[in-house]
C-alpha atoms as a PDB file:
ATOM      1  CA  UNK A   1       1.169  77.428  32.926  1.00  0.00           C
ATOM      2  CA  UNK A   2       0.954  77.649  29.236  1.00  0.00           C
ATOM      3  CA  UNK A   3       0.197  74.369  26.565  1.00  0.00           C
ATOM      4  CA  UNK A   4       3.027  73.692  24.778  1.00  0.00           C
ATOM      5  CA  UNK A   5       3.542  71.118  21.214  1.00  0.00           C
ATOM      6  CA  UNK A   6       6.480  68.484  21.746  1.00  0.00           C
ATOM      7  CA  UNK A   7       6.797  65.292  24.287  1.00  0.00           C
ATOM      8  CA  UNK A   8       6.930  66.050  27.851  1.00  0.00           C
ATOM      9  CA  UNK A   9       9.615  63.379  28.362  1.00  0.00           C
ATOM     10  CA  UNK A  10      11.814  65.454  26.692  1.00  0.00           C
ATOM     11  CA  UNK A  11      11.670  68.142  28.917  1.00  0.00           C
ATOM     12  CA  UNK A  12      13.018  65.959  31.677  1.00  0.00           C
ATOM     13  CA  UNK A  13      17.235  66.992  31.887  1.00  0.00           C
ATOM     14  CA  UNK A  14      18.581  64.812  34.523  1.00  0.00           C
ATOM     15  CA  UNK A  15      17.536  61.222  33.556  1.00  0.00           C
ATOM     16  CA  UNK A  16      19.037  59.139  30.946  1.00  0.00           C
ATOM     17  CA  UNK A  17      18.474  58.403  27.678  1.00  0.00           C
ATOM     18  CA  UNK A  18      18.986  54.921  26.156  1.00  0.00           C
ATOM     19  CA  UNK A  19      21.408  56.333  23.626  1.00  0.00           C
ATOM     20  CA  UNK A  20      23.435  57.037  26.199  1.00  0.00           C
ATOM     21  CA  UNK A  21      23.937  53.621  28.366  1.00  0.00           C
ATOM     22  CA  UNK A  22      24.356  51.981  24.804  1.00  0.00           C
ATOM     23  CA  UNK A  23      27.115  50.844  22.456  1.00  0.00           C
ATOM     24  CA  UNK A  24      26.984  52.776  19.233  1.00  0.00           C
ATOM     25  CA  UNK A  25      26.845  50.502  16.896  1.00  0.00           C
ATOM     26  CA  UNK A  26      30.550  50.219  14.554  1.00  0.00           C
ATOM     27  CA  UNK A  27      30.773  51.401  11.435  1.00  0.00           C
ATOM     28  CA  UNK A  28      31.076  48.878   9.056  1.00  0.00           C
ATOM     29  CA  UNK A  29      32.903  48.778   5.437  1.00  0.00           C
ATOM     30  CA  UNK A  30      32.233  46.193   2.564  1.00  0.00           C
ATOM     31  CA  UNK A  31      35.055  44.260   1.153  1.00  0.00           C
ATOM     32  CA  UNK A  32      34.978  43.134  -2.314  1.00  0.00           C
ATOM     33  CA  UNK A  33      37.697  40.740  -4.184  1.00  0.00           C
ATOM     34  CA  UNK A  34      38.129  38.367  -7.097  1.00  0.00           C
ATOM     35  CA  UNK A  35      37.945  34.329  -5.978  1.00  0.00           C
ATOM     36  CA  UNK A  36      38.094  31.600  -8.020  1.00  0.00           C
ATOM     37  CA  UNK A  37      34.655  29.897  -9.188  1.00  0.00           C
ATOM     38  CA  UNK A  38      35.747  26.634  -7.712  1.00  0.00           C
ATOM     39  CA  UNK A  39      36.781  27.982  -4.456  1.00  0.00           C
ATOM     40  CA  UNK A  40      33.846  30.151  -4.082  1.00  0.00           C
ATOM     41  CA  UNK A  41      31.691  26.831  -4.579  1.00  0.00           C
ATOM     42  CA  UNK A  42      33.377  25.427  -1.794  1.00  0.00           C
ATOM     43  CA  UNK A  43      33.166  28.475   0.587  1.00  0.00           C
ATOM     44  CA  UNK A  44      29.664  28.481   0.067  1.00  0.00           C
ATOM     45  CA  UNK A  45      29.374  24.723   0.869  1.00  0.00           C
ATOM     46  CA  UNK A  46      31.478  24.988   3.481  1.00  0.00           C
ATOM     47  CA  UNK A  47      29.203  27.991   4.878  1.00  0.00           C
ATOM     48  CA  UNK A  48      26.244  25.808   4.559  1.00  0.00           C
ATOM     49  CA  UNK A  49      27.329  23.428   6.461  1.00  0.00           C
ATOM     50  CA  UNK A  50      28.806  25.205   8.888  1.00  0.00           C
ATOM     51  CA  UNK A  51      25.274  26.652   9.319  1.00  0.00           C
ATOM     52  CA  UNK A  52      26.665  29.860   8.676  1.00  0.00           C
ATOM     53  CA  UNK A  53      26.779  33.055   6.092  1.00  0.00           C
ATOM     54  CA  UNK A  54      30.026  33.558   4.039  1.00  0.00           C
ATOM     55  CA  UNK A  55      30.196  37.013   5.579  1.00  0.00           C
ATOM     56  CA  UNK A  56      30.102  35.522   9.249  1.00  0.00           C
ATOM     57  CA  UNK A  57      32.966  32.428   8.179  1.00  0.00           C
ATOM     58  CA  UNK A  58      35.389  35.020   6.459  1.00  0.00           C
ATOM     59  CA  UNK A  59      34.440  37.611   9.172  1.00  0.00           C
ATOM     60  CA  UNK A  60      35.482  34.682  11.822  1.00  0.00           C
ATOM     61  CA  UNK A  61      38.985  33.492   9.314  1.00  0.00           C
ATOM     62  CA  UNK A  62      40.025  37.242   9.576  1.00  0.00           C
ATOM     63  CA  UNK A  63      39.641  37.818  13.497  1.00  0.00           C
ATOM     64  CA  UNK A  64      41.591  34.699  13.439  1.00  0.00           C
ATOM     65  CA  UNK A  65      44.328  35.230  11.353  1.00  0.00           C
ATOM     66  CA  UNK A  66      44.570  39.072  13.105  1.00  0.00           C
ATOM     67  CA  UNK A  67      44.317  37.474  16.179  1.00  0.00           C
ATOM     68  CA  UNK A  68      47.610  35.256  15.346  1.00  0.00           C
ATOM     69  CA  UNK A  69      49.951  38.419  14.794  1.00  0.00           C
END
């Protein structure tokens, strides 16, 4: 039996990896748009009230309004 460079756990065929009993994660794509100064004042109060990011409230509106349909 000869030495060999690498991890041994790699070698091993028939057990699983992690990758694949996992959720890849989804692929995510930014949204930019034009808002009014006054209402973007307001969505970020309301966000900070609600304890929450202005991604994760419009994230939540959308799924909501989607939902709807």
């Amino acid at each position: 039996m000869s030495l060999s460079a690498g991890r041994p756990s790699k070698n091993v065929k028939d057990q699983l990896a992690l990758s694949d009993v996992t959720d890849s994660p989804k692929k995510t794509v930014r949204v930019n748009f034009n808002l009014d100064e006054d209402k973007h004042i307001a969505l970020k109060r309301y966000a900070l009230e609600s304890r929450k990011t202005v991604t994760e409230l419009l994230t939540e509106m959308i799924e909501e309004k989607l939902v709807e349909r």
